[in-house]
C-alpha atoms as a PDB file:
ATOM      1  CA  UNK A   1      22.642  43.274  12.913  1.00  0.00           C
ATOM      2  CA  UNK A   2      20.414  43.132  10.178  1.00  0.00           C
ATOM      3  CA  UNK A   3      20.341  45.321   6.743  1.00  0.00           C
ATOM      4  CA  UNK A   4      17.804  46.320   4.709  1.00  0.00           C
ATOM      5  CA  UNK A   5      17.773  48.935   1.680  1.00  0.00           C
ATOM      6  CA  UNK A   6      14.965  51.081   1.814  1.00  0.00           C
ATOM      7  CA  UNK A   7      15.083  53.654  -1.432  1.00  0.00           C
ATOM      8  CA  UNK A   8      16.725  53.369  -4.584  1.00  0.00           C
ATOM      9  CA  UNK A   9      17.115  56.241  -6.340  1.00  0.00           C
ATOM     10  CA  UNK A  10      19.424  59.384  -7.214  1.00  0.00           C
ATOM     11  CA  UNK A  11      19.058  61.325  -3.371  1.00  0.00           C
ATOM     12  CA  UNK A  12      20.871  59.701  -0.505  1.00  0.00           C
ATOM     13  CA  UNK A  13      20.422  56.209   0.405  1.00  0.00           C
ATOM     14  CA  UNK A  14      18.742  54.567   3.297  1.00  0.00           C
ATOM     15  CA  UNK A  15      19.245  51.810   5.007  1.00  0.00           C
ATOM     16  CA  UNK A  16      16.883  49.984   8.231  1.00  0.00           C
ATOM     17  CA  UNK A  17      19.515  48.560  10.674  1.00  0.00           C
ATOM     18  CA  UNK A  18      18.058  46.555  13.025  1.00  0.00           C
ATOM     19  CA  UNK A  19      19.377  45.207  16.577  1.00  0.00           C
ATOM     20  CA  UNK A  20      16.676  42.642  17.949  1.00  0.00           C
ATOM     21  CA  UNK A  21      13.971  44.668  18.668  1.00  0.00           C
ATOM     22  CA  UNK A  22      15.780  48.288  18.138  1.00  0.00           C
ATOM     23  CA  UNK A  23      15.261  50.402  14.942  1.00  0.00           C
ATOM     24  CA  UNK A  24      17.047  52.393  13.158  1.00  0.00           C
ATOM     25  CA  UNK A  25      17.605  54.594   9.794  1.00  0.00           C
ATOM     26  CA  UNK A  26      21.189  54.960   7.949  1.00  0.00           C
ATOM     27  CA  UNK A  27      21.393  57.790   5.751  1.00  0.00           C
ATOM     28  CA  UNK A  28      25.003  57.689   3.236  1.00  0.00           C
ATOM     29  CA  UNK A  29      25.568  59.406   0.325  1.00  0.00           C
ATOM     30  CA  UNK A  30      25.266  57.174  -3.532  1.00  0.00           C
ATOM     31  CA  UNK A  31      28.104  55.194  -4.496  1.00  0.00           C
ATOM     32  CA  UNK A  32      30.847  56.618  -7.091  1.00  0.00           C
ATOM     33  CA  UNK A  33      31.421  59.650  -7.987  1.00  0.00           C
ATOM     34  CA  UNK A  34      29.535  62.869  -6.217  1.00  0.00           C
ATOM     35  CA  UNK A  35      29.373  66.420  -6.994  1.00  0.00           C
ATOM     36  CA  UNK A  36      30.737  68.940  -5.182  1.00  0.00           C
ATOM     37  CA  UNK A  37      28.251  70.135  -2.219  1.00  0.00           C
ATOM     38  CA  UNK A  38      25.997  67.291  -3.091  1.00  0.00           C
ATOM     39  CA  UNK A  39      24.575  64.987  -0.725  1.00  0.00           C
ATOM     40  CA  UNK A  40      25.727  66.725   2.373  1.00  0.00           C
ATOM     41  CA  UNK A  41      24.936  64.219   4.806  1.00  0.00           C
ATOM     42  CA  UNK A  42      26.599  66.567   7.713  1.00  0.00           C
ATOM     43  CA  UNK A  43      24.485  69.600   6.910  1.00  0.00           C
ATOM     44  CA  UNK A  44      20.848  66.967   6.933  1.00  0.00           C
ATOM     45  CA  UNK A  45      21.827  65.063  10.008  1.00  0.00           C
ATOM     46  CA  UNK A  46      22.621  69.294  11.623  1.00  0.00           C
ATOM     47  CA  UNK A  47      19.330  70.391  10.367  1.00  0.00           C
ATOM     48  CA  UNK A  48      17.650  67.140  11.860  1.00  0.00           C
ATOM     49  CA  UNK A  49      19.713  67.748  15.161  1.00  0.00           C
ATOM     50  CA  UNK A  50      17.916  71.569  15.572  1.00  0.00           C
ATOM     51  CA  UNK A  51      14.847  70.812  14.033  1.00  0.00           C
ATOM     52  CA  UNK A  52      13.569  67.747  15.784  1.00  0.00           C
ATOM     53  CA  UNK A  53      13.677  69.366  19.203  1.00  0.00           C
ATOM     54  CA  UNK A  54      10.679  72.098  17.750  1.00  0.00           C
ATOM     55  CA  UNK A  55       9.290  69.760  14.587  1.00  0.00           C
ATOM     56  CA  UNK A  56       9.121  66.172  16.086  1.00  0.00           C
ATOM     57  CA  UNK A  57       7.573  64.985  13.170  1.00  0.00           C
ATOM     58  CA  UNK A  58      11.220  65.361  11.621  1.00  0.00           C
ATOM     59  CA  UNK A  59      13.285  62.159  13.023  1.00  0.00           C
ATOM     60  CA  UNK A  60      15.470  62.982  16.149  1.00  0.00           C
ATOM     61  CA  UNK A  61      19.172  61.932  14.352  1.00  0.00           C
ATOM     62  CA  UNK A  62      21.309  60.049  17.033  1.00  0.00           C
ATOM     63  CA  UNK A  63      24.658  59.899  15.860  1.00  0.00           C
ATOM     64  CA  UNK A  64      27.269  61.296  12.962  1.00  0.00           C
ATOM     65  CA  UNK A  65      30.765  59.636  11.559  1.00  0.00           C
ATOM     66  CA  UNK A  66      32.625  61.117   8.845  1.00  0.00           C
ATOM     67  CA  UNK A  67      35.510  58.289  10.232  1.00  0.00           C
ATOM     68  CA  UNK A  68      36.587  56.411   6.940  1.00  0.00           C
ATOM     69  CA  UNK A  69      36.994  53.543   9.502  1.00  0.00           C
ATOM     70  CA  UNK A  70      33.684  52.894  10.383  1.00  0.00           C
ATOM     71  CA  UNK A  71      32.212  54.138   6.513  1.00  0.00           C
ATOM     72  CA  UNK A  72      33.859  55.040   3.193  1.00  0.00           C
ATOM     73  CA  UNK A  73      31.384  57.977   3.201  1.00  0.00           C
ATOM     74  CA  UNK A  74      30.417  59.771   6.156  1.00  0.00           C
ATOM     75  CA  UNK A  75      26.655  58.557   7.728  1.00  0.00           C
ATOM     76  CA  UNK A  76      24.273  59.300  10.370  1.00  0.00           C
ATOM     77  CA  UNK A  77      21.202  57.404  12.004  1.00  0.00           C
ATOM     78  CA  UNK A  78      18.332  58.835  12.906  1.00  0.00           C
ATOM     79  CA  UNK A  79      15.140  57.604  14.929  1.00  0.00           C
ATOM     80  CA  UNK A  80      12.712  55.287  12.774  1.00  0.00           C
ATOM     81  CA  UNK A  81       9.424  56.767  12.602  1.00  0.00           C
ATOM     82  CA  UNK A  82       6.910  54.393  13.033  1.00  0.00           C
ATOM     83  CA  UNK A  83       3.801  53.816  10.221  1.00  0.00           C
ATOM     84  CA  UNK A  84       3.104  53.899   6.856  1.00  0.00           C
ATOM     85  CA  UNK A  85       4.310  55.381   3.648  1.00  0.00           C
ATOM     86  CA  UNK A  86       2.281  55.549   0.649  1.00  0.00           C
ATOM     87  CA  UNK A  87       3.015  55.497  -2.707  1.00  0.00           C
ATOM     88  CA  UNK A  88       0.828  54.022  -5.507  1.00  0.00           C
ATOM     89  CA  UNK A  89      -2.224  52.672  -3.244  1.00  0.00           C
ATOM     90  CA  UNK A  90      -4.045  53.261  -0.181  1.00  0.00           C
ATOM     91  CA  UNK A  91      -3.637  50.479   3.241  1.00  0.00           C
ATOM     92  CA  UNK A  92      -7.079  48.405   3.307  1.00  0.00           C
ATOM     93  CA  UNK A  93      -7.303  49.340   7.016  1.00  0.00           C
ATOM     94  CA  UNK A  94      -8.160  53.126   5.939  1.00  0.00           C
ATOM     95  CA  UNK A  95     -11.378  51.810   4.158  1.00  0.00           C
ATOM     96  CA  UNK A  96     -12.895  53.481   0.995  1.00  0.00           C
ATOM     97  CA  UNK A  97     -10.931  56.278  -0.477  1.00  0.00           C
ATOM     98  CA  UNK A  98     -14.301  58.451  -0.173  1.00  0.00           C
ATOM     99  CA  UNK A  99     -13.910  58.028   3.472  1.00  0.00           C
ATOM    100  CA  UNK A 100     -10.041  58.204   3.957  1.00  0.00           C
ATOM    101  CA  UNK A 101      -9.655  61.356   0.968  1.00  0.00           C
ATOM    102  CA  UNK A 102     -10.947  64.245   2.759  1.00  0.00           C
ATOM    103  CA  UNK A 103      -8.883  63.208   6.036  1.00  0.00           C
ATOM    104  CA  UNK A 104      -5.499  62.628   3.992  1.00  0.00           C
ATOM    105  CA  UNK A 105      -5.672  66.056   2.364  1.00  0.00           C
ATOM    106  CA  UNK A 106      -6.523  67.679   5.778  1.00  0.00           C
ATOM    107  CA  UNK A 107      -3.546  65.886   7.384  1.00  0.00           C
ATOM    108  CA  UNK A 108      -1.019  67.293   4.537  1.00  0.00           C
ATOM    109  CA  UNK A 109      -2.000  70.714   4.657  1.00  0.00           C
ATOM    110  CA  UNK A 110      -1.483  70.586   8.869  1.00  0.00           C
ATOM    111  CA  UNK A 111       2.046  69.114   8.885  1.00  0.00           C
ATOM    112  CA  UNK A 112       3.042  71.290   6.225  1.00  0.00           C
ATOM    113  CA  UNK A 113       1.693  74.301   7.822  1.00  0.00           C
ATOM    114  CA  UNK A 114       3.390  73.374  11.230  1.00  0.00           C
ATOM    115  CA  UNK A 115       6.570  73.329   9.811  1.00  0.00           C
ATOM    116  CA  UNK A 116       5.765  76.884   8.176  1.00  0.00           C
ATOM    117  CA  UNK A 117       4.767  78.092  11.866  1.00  0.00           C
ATOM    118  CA  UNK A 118       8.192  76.856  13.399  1.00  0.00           C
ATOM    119  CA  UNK A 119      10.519  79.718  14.702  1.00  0.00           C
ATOM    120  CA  UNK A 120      13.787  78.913  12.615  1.00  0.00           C
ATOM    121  CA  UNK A 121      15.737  81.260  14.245  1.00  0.00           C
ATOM    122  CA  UNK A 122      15.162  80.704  17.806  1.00  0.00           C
ATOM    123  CA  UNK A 123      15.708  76.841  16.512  1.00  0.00           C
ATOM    124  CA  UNK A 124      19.394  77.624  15.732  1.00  0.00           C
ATOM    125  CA  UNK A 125      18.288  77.157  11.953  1.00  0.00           C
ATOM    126  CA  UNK A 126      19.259  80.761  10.507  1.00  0.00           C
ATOM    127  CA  UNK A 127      22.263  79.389   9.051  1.00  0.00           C
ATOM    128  CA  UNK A 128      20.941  76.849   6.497  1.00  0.00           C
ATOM    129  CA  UNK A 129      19.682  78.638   3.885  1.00  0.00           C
ATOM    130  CA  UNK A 130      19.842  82.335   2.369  1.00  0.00           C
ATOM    131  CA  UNK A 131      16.126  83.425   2.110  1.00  0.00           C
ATOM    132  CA  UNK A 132      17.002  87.031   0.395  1.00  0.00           C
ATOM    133  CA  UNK A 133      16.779  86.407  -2.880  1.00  0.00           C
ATOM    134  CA  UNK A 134      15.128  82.722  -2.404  1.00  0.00           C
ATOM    135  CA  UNK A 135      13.113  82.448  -5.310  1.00  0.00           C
ATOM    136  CA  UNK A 136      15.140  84.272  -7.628  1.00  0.00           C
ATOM    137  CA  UNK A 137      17.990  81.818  -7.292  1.00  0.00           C
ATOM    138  CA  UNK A 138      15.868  78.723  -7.507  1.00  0.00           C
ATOM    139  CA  UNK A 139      14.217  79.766 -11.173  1.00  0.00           C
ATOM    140  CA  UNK A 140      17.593  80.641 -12.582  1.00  0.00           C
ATOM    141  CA  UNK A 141      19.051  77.418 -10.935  1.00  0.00           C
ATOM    142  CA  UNK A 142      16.491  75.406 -12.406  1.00  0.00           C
ATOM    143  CA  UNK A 143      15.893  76.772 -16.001  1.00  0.00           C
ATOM    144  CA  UNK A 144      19.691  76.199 -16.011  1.00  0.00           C
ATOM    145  CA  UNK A 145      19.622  72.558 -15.064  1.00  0.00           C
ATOM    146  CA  UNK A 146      16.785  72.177 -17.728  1.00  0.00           C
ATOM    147  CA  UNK A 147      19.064  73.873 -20.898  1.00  0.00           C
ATOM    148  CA  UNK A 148      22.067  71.464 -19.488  1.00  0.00           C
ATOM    149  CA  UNK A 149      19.952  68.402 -19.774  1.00  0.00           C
ATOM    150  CA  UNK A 150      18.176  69.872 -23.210  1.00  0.00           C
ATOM    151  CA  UNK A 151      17.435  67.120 -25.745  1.00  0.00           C
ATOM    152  CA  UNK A 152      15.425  68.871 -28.035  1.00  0.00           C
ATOM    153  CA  UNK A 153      12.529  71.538 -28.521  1.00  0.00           C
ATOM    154  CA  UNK A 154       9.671  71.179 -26.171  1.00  0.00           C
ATOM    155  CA  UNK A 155       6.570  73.506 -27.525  1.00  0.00           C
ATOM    156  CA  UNK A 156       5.795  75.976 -24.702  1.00  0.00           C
ATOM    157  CA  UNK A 157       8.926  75.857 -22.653  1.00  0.00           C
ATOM    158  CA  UNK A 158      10.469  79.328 -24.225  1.00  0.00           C
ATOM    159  CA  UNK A 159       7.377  81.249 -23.290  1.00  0.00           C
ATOM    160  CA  UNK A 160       7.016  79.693 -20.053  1.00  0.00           C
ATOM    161  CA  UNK A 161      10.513  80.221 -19.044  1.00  0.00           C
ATOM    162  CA  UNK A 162      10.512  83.699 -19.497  1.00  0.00           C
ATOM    163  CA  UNK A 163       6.832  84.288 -17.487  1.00  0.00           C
ATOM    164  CA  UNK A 164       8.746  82.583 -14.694  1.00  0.00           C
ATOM    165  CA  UNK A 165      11.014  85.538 -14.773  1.00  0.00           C
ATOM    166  CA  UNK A 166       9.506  88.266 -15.708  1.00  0.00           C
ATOM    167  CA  UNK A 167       6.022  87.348 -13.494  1.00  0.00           C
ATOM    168  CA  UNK A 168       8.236  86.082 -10.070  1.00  0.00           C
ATOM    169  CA  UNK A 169       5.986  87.363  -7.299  1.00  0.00           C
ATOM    170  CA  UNK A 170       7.741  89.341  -3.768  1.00  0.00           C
ATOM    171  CA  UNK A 171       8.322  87.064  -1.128  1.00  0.00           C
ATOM    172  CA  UNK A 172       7.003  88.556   1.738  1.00  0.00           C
ATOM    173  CA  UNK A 173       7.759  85.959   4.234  1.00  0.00           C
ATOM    174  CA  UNK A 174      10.331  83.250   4.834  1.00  0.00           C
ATOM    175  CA  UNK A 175      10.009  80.023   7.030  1.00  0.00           C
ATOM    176  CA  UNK A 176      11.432  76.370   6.957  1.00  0.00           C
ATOM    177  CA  UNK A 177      11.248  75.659   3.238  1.00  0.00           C
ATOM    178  CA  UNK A 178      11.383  71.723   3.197  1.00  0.00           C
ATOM    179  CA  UNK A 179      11.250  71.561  -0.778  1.00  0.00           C
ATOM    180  CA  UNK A 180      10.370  68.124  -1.158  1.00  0.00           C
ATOM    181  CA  UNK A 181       6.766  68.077   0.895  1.00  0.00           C
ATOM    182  CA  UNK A 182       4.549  65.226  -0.999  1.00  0.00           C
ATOM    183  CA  UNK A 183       2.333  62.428   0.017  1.00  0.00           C
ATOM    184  CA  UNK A 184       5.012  59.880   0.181  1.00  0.00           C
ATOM    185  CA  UNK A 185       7.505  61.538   2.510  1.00  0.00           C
ATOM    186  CA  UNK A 186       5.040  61.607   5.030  1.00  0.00           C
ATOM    187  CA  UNK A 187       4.880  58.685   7.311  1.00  0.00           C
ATOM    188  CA  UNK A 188       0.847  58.000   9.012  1.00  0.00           C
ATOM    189  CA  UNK A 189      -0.619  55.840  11.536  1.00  0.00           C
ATOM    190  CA  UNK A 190      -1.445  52.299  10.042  1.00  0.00           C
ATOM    191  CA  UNK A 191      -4.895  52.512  10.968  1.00  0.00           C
ATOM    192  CA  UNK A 192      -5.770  56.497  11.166  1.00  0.00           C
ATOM    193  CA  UNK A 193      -4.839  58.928   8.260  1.00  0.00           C
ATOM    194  CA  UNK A 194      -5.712  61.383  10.410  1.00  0.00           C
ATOM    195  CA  UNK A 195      -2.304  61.167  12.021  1.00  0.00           C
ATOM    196  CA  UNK A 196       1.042  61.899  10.735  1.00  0.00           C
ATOM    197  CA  UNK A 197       3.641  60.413  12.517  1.00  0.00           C
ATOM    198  CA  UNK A 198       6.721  61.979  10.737  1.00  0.00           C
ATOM    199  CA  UNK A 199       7.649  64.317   7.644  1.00  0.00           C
ATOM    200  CA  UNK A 200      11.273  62.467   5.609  1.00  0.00           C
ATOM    201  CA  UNK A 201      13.456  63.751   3.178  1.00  0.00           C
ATOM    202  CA  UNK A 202      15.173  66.682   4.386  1.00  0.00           C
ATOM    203  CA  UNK A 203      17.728  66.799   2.413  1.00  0.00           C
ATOM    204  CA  UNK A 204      16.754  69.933   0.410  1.00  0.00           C
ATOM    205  CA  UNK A 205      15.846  71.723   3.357  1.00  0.00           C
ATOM    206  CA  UNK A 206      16.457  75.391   3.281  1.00  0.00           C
ATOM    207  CA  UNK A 207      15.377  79.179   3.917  1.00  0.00           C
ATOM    208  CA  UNK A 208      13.205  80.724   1.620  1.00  0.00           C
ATOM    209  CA  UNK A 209       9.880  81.472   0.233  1.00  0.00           C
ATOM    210  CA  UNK A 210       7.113  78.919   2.179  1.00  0.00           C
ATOM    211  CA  UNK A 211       4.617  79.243  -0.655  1.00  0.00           C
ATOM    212  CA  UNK A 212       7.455  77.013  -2.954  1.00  0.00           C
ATOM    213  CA  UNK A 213       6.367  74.213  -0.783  1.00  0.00           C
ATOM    214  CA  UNK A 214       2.874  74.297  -1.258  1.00  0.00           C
ATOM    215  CA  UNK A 215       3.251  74.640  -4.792  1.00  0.00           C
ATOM    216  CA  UNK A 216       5.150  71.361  -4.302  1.00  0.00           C
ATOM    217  CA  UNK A 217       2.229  69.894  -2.480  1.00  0.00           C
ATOM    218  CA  UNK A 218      -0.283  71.052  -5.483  1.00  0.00           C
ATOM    219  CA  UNK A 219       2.168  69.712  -8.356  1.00  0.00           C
ATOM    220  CA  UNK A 220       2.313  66.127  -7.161  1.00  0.00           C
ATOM    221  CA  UNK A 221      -1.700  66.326  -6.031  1.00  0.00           C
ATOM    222  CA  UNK A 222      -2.778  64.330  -9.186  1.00  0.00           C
ATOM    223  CA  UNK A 223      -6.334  64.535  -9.928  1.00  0.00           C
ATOM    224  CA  UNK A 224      -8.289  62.250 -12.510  1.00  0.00           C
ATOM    225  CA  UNK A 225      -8.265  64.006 -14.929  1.00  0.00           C
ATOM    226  CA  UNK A 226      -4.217  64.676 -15.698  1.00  0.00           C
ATOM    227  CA  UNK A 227      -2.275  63.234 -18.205  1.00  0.00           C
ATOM    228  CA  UNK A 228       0.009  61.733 -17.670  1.00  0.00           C
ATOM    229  CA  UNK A 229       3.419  63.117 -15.681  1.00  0.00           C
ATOM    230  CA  UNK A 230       5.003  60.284 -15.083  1.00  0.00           C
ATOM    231  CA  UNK A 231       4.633  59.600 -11.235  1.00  0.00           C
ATOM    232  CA  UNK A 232       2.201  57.517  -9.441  1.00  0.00           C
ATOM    233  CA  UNK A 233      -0.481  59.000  -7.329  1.00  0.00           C
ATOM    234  CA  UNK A 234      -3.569  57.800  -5.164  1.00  0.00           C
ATOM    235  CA  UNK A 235      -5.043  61.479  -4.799  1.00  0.00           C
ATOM    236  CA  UNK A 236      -7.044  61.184  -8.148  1.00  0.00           C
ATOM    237  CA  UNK A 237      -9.675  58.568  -6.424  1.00  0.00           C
ATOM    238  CA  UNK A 238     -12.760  60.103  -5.527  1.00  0.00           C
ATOM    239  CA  UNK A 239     -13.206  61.926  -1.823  1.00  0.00           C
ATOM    240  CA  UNK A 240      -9.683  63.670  -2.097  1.00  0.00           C
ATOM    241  CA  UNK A 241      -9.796  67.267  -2.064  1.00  0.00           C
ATOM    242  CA  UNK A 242      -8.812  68.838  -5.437  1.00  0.00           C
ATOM    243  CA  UNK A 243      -5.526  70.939  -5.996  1.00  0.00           C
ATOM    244  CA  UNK A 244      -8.303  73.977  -5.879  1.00  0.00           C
ATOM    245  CA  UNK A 245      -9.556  73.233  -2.553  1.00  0.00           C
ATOM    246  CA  UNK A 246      -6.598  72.229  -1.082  1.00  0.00           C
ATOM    247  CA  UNK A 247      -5.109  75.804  -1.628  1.00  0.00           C
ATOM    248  CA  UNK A 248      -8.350  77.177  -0.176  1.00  0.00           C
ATOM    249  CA  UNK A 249      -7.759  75.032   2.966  1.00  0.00           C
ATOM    250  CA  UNK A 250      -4.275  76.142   3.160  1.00  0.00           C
ATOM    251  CA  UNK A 251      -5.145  79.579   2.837  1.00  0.00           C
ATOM    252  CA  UNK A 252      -7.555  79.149   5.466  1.00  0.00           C
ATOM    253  CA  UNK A 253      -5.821  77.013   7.725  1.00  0.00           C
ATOM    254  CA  UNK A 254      -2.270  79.010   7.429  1.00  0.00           C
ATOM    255  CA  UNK A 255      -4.070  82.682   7.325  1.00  0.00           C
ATOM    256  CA  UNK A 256      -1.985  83.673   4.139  1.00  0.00           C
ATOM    257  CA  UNK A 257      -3.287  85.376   1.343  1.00  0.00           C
ATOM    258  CA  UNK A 258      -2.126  83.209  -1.904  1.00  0.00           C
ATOM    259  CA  UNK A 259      -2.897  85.670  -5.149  1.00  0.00           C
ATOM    260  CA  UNK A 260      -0.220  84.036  -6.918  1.00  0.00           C
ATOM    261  CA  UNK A 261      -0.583  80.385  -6.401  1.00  0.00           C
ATOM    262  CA  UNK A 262      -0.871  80.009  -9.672  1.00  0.00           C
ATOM    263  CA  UNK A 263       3.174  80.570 -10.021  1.00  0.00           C
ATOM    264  CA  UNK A 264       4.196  78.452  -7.352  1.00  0.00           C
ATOM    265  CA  UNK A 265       2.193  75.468  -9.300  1.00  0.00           C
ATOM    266  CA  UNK A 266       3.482  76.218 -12.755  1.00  0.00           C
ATOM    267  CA  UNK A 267       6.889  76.212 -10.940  1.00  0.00           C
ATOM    268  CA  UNK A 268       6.546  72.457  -9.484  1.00  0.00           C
ATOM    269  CA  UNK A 269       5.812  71.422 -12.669  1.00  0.00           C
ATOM    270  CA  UNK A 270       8.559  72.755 -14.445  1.00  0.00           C
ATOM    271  CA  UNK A 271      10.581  71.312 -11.719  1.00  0.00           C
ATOM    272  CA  UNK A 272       9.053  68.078 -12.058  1.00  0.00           C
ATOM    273  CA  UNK A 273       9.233  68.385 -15.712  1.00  0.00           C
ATOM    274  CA  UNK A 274      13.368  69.164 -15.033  1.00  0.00           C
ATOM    275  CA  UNK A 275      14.083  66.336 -12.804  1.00  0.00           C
ATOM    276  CA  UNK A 276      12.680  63.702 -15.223  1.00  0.00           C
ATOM    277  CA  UNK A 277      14.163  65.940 -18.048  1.00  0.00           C
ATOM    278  CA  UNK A 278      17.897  64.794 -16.291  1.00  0.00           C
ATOM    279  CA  UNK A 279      16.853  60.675 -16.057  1.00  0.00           C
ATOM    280  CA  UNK A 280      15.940  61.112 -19.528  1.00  0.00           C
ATOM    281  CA  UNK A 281      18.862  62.844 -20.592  1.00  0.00           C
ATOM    282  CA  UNK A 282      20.996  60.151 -19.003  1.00  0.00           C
ATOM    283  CA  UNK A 283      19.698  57.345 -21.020  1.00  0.00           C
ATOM    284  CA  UNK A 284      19.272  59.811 -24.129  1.00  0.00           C
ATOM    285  CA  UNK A 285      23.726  59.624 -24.134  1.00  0.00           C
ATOM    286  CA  UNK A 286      24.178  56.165 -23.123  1.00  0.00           C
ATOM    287  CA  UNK A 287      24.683  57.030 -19.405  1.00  0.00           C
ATOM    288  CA  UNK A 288      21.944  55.272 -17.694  1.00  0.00           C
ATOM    289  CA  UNK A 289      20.162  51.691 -19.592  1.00  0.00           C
ATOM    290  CA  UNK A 290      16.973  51.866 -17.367  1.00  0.00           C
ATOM    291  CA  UNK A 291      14.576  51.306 -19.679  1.00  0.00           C
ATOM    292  CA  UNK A 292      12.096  53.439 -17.553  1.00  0.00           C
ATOM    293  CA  UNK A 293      13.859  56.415 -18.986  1.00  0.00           C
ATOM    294  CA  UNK A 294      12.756  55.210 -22.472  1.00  0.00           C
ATOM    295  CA  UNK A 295       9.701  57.029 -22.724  1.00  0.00           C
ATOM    296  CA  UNK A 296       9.992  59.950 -19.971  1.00  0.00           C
ATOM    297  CA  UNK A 297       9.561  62.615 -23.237  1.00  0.00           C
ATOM    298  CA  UNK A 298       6.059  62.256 -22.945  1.00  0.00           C
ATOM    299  CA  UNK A 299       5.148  63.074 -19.450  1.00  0.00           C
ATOM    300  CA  UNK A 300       7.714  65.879 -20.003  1.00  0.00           C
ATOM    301  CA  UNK A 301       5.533  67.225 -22.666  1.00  0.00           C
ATOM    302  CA  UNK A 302       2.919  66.894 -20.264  1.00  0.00           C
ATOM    303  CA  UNK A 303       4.422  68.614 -17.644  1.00  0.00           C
ATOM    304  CA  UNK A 304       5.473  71.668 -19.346  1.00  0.00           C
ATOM    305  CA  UNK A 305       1.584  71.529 -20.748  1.00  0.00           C
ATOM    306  CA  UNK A 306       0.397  71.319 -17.406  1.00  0.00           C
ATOM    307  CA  UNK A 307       2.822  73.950 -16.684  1.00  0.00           C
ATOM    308  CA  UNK A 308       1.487  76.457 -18.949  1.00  0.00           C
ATOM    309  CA  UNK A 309      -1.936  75.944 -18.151  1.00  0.00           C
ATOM    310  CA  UNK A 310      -1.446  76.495 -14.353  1.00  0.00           C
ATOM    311  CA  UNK A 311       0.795  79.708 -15.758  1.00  0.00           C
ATOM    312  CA  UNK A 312      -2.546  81.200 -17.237  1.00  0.00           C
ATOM    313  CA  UNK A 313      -4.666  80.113 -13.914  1.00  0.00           C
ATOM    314  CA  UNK A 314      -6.054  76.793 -15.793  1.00  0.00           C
ATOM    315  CA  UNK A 315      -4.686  74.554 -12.893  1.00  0.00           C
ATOM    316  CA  UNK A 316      -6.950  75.870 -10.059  1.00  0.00           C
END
């Protein structure tokens, strides 16, 4: 058997196990110390076990231990998908990003909007998330994580806080809400963006409101002419649809009316704005001495600017 550590990184760790010629992906929970009901590694490899069988872009799991025999923590593997992952630049053999753009942004929008078409409750899925009340529950959950990890004053955030209250629009549907849907938790063909070959990640998966996830999509969209927010992106080359006319073609393609976009994309950034809000906190008391942290303040700023501007329909 052969090991090798795929991610590093504050979500549950993966590992490529390899027998000869056979694949496959171990999924374990960090090392140390966890919070309670965090990295449920049970309730991912059950939502993999329904899910694959009507999404087989998720990975079809193969086996669960919770036996401290085998594992200190409890694990599951799951089916390697096959192809590419991208994360700061595009695979020579998909040519020019003017070519390879428009057929990229095409093949995000269809995954995502497969997974929104999926029956969840003829898949056995009702039971993983608690859609009344969705949205509600995940702005009060997050302005809460933001006032834990608080450092200081950021201008805006006040204002924008209460909008995201006071302006929450009705959810009027509920699917499969995957709540991590970006460019590099999708997995494509080597030689054909055209072709998605499998959708990662589901740890957050849940419930709930399905415009959240395109929001999702949107926020990590980067387009030239962003500031910087402190993640790398390819999607600001030119031929790659803009965060405009991506919503347009999701609205098209998915037959939903989106008047309030705009909310669902200020909300990914104050999310994003949150999560690097926590690293920075981290090194801020002496917890963490990645030097990456250093300087997170500044795409912060950035993200509760970008934030705002998406709040008064700036964004798109």
């Amino acid at each position: 058997m052969k090991v090798r550590k795929f991610s590093e990184g504050y979500s549950n760790h993966t590992y490529l196990l390899s027998f000869g010629d056979w694949e496959t992906v171990l999924r374990r929970p960090p090392f140390g110390e966890i919070p309670a009901k965090a990295h449920d590694i049970k309730r991912e490899y059950t939502i993999l076990y329904r899910l694959h069988c009507v999404y087989p872009l998720a990975p079809k799991p193969y086996f669960y231990s919770d036996d401290p025999a085998i594992m200190g923590r409890h694990f599951y593997l799951m089916e390697k998908k096959k192809g590419i992952v991208i994360n700061e630049v595009l695979p020579d053999s998909y040519g020019p990003s003017e070519v390879v753009g428009p057929a990229l942004s095409k093949s995000m929008i269809t995954s995502l909007i497969e997974l929104q078409h999926v029956d969840y409750k003829n898949a056995g899925l009702v039971d993983i998330g608690k859609p009344e009340g969705y949205l509600d529950r995940q702005v009060h959950n997050w302005i809460k994580r933001y006032r834990m990890a608080k450092t200081y004053e950021m201008r805006g955030v006040v204002e924008l806080e209460a909008w995201l209250v006071s302006e929450m629009p009705t959810t009027f549907d509920t699917t499969i809400v995957h709540n991590d849907f970006k460019l590099n938790n999708i997995v494509l063909d080597p030689f054909d963006p055209t072709i998605v070959n499998g959708v990662l990640d589901w740890e957050l998966a849940t419930i709930g409101d399905p415009m959240s996830d395109i929001g999702s999509v949107l926020t990590y969209w980067g387009e030239i002419s962003d500031p910087n927010i402190g993640i790398s992106v390819v999607t600001n080359q030119p031929g790659f649809l803009s965060r405009r006319e991506m919503a347009e073609m999701y609205a098209k393609e998915s037959g939903r009316d989106i008047p309030h976009i705009h909310y669902y994309v200020a909300f990914g950034f104050y999310k994003l704005a949150v999560i690097l809000q926590q690293l920075y906190y981290r090194w801020k008391k002496g917890a963490s001495d990645d030097e990456r942290f250093k300087n997170l303040n500044i795409p912060i700023g950035n993200l509760f600017e970008m934030a705002n501007l998406s709040r008064t329909n700036r964004i798109l």
